[in-house]
N, C-alpha and C. Protein backbone atom coordinates (compact mmCIF):
# COMPACT_ATOMS: atom_id res chain seq x y z
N UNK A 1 182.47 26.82 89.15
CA UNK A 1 181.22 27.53 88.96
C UNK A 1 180.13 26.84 89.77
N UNK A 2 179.49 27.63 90.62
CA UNK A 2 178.63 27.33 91.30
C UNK A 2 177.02 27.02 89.99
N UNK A 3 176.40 25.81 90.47
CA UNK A 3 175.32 25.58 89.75
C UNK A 3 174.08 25.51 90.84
N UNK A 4 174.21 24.90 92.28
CA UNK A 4 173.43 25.75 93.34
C UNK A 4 173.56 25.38 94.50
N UNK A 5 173.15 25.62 95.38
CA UNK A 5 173.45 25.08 96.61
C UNK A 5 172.91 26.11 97.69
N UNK A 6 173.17 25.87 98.83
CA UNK A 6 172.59 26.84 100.50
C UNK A 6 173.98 27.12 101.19
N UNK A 7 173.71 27.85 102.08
CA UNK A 7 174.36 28.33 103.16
C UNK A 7 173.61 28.77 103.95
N UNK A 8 174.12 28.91 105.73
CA UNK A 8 173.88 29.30 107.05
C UNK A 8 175.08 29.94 107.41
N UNK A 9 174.17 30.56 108.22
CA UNK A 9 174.94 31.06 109.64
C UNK A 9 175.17 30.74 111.34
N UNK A 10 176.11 30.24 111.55
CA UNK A 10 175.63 29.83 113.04
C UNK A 10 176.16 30.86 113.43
N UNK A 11 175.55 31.22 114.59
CA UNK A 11 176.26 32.48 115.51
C UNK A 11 175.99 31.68 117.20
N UNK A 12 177.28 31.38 118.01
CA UNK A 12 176.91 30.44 119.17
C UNK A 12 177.93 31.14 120.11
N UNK A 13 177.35 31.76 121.31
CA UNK A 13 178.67 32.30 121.81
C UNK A 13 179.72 33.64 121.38
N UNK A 14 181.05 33.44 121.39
CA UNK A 14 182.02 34.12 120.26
C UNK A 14 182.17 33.76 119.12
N UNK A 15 181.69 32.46 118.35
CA UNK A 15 181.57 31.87 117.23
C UNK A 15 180.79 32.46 116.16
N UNK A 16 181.66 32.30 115.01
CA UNK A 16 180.63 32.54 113.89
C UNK A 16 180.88 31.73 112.79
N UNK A 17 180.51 30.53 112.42
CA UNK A 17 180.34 29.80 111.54
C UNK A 17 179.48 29.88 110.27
N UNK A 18 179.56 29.55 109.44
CA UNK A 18 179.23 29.91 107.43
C UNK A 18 179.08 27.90 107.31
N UNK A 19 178.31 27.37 107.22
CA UNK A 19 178.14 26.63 106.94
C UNK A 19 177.59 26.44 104.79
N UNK A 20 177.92 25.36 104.29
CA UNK A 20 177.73 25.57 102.76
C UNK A 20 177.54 24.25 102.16
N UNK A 21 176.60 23.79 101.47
CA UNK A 21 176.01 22.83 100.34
C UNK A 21 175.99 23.16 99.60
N UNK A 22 176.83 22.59 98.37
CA UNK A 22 176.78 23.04 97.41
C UNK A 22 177.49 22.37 96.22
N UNK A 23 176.13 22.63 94.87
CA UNK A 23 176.66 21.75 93.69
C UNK A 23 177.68 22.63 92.58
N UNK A 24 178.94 22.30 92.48
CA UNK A 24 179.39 22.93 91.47
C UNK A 24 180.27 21.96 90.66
N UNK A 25 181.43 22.54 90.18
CA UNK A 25 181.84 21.52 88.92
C UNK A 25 182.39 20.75 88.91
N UNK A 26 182.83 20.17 90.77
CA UNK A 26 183.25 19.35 91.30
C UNK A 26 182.78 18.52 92.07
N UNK A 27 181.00 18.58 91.39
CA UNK A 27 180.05 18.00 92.35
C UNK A 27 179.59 18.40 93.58
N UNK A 28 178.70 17.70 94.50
CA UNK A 28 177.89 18.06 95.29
C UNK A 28 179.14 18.23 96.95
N UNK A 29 179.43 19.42 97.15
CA UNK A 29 180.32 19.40 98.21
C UNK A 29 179.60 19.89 99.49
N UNK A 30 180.10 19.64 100.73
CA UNK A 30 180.42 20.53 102.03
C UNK A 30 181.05 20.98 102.40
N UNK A 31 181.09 22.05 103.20
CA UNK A 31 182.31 22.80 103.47
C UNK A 31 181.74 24.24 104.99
N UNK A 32 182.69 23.98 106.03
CA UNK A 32 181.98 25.13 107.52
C UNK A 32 183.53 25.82 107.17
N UNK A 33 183.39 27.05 107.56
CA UNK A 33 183.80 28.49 107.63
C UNK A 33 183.55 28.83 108.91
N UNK A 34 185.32 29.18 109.92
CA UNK A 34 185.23 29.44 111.16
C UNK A 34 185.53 31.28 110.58
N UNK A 35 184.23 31.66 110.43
CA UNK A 35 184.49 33.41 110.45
C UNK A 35 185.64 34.54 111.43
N UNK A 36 185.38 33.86 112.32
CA UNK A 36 186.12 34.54 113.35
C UNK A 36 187.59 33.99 113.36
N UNK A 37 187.59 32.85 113.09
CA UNK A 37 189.07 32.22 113.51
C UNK A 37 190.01 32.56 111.76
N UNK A 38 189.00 32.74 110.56
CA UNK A 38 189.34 32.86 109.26
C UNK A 38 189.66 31.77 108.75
N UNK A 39 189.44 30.64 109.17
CA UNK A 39 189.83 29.29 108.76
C UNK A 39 188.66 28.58 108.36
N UNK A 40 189.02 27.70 107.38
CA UNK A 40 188.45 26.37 106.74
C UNK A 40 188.19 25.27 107.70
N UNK A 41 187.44 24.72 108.34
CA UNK A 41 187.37 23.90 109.45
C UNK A 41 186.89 22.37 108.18
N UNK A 42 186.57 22.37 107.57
CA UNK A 42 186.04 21.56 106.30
C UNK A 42 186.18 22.45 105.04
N UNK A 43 186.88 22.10 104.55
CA UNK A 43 187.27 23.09 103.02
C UNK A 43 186.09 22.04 102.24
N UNK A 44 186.08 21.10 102.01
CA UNK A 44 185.42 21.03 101.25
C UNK A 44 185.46 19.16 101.08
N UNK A 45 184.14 18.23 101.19
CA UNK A 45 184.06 17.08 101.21
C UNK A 45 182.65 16.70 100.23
N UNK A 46 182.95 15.77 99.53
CA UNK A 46 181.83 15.36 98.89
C UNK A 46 180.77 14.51 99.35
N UNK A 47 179.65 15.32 99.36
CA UNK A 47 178.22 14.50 99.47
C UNK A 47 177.50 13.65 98.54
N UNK A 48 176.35 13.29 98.56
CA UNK A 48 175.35 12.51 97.90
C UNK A 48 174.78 13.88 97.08
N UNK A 49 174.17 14.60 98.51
CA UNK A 49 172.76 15.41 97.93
C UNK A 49 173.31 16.70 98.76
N UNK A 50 172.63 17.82 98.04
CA UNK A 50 172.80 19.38 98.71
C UNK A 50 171.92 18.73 100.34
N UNK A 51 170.74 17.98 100.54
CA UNK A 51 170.30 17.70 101.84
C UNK A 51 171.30 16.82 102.58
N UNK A 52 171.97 16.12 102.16
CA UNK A 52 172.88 15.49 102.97
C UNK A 52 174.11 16.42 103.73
N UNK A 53 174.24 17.28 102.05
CA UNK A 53 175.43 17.98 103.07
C UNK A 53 174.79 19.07 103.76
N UNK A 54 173.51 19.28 104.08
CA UNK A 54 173.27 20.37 105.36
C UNK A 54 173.56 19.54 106.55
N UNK A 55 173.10 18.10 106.51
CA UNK A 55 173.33 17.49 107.64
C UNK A 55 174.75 17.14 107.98
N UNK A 56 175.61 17.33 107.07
CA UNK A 56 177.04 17.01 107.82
C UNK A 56 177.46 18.14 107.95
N UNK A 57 177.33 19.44 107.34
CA UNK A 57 177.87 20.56 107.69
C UNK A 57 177.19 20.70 109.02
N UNK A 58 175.90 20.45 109.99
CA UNK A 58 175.66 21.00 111.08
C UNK A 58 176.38 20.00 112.06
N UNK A 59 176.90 18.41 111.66
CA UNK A 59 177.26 17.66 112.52
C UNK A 59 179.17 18.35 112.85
N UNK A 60 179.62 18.82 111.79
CA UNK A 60 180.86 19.45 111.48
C UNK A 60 180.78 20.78 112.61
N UNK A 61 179.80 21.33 112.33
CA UNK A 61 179.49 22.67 113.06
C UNK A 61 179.33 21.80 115.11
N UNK A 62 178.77 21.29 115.42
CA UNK A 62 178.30 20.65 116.15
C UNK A 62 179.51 20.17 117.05
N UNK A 63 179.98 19.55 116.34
CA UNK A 63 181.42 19.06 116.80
C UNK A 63 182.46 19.87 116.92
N UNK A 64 182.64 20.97 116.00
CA UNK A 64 183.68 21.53 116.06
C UNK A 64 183.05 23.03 117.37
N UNK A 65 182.17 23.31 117.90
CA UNK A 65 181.52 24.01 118.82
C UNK A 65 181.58 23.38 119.98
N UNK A 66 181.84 21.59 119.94
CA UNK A 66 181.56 21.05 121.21
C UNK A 66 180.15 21.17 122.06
N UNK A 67 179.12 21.31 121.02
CA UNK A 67 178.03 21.74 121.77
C UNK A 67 176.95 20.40 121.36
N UNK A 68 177.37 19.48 122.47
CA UNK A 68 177.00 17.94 122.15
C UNK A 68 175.29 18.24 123.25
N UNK A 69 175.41 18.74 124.53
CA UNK A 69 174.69 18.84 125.30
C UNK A 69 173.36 20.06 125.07
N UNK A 70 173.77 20.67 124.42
CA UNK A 70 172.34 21.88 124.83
C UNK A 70 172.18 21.95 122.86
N UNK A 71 171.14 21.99 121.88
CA UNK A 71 170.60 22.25 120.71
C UNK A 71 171.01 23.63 120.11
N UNK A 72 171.32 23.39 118.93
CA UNK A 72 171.94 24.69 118.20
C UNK A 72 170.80 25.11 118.11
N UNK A 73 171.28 26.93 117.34
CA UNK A 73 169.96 27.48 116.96
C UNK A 73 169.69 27.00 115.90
N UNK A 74 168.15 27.63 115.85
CA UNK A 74 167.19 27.26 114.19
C UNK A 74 168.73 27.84 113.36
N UNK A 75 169.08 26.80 112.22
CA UNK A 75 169.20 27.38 111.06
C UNK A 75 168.58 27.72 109.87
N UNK A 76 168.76 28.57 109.23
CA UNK A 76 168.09 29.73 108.14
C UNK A 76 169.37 29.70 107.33
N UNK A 77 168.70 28.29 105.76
CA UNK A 77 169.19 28.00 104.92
C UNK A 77 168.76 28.70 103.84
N UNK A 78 170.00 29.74 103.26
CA UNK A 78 169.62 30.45 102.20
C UNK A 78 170.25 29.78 101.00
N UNK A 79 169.60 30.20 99.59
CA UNK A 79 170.02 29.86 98.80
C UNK A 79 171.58 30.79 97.90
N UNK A 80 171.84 30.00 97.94
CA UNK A 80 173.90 30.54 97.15
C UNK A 80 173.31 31.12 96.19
N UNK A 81 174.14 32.01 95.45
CA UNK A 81 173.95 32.51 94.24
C UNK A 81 175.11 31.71 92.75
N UNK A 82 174.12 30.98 92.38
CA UNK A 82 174.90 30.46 91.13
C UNK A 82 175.38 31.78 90.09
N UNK A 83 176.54 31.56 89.15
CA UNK A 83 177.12 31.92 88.71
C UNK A 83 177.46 31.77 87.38
């Protein structure tokens, strides 16, 4: 059960990534969603803080895009819907 957390969207290229922070009953996790590929690229790793894991979900995103040289777009962190 979700208690709260964010999600994004990256859209880079042919890519579409779901990035996710989030506290539920297994604690404060991360976890990126390759939309297009349908795969778990990070199913799911435990953070400190819902702010920590935005920052490893974009370093996850980052890395797994290979896009070390040119700045992602703005992300637009919405809030999850607890449950």
């Amino acid at each position: 059960m979700l208690d709260e957390g964010v999600w994004a969207e990256l859209k880079v290229g042919g890519n579409h990534l779901r990035l996710f922070s989030e506290h539920n009953a297994q604690g404060v996790q991360v976890s990126v969603y390759d939309a297009v590929g349908k795969k778990w690229i990070v199913p799911s790793e435990a953070v400190e803080d819902i702010e920590q894991g935005k920052e490893k979900a974009v370093e996850y995103a980052t890395t797994y895009l290979d896009h070390r040289d040119a700045p992602l777009p703005r992300l637009v962190w919405k809030r999850s819907r607890a449950g």
